[in-house]
Protein backbone atom coordinates (compact mmCIF):
# COMPACT_ATOMS: atom_id res chain seq x y z
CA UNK A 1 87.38 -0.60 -54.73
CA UNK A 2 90.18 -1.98 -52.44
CA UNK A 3 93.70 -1.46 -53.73
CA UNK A 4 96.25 -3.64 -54.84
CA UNK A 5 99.10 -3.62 -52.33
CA UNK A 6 100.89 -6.89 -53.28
CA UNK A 7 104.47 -6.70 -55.36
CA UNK A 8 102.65 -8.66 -57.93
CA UNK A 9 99.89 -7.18 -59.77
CA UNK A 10 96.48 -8.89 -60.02
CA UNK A 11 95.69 -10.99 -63.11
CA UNK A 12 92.61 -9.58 -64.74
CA UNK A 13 90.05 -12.05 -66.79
CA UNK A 14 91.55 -10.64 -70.05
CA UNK A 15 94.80 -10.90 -69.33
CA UNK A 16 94.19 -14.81 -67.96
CA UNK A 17 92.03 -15.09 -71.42
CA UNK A 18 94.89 -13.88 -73.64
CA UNK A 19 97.75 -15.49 -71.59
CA UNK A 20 95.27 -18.53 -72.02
CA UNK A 21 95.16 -17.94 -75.59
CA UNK A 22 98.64 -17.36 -76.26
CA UNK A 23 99.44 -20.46 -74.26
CA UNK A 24 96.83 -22.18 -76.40
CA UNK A 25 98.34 -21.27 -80.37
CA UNK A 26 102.16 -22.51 -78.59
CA UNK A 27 100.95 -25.75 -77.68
CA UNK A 28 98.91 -26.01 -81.72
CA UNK A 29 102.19 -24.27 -83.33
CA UNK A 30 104.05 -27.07 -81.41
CA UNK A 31 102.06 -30.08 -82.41
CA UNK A 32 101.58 -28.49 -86.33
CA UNK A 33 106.13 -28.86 -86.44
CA UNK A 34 105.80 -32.31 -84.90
CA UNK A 35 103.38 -33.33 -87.47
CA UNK A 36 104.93 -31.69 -90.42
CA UNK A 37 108.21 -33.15 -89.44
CA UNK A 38 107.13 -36.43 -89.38
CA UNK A 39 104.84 -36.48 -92.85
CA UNK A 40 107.42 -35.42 -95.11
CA UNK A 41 107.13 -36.06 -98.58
CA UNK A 42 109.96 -36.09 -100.61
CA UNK A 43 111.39 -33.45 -102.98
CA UNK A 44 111.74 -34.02 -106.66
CA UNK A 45 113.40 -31.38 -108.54
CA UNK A 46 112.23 -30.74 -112.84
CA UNK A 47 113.57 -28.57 -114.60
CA UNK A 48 111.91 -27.97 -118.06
CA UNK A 49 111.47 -24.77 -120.38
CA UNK A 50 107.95 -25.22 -120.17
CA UNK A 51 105.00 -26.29 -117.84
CA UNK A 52 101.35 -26.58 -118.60
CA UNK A 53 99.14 -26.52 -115.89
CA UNK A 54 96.26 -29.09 -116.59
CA UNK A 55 95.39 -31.72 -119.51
CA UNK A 56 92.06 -30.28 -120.83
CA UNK A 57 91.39 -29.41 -124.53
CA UNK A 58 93.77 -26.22 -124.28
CA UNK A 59 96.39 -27.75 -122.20
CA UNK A 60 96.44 -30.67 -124.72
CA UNK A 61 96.98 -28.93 -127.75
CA UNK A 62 99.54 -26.65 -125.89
CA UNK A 63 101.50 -29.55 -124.48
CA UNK A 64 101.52 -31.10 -128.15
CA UNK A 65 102.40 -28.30 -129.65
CA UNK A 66 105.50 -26.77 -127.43
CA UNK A 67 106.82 -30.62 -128.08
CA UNK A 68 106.18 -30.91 -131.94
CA UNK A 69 108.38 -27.88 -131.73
CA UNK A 70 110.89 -29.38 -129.78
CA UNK A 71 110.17 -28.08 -126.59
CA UNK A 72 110.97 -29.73 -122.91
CA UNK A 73 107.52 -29.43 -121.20
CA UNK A 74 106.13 -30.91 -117.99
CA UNK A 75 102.39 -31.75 -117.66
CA UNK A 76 100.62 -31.18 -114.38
CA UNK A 77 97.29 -33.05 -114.17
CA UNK A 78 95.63 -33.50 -111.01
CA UNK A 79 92.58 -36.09 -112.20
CA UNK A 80 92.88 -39.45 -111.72
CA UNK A 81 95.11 -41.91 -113.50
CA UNK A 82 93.02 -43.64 -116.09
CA UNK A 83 94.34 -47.14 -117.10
CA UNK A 84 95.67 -47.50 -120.48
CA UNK A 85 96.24 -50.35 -122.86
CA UNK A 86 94.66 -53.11 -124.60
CA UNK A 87 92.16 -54.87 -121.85
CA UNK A 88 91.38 -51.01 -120.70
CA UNK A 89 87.72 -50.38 -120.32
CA UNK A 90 87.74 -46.47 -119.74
CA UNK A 91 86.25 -45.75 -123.40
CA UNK A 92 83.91 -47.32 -125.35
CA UNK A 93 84.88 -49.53 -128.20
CA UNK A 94 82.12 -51.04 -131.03
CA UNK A 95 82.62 -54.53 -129.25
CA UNK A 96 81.21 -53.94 -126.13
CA UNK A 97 78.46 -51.20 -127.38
CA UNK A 98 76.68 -53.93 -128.76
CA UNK A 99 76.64 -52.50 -132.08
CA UNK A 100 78.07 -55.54 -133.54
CA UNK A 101 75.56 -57.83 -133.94
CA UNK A 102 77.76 -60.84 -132.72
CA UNK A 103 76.70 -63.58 -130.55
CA UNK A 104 78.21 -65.14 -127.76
CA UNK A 105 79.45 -67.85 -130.15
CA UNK A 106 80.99 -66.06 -132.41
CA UNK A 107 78.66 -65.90 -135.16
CA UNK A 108 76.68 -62.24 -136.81
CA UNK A 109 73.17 -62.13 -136.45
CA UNK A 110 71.47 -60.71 -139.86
């Protein structure tokens, strides 16, 4: 095996693979900041005595309760927003179960 007699010692292939690697997380580090930096969201700051994780039949009762006592509580739900109101169609209602024995003008079938 000939020597080495340069000033410089000879790259081996692991050393090229890990300078190759190293070179490789720098360049994905890099890019991650740029990205982060420009998708900020922005901060909003709660404060409240309470928090309840989730709206399900115990997070429910606990968020009612802690504020029938008089509580300040934040709700953290990640589902979906369900529409609310009067012309909301989320939950059934007799009217449009067809239970009601109405016709479409208005008047009750026996």
């Amino acid at each position: 095996m000939p020597e080495n007699t340069s000033p410089h010692p000879a790259l081996s292939r692991r050393g090229l693979l890990g300078a190759t690697a190293l070179g490789a997380v720098a360049l994905a580090a890099a890019g991650r900041t740029r990205a982060a930096a420009s998708t900020r969201a922005a901060v909003t700051e709660l404060r409240e005595r309470a928090v309840v994780v989730g709206t399900g039949f115990g997070g429910g009762v606990t968020a009612l309760r802690l504020a029938q006592a008089g509580v300040s509580t934040l709700v953290l739900e990640r589902g979906l927003r369900w529409p609310t109101g009067p012309d909301a169609t989320m939950f059934c209602r007799f009217a449009n179960m067809g239970l009601l024995n109405d016709t479409d003008d208005g008047t009750r079938r026996g």
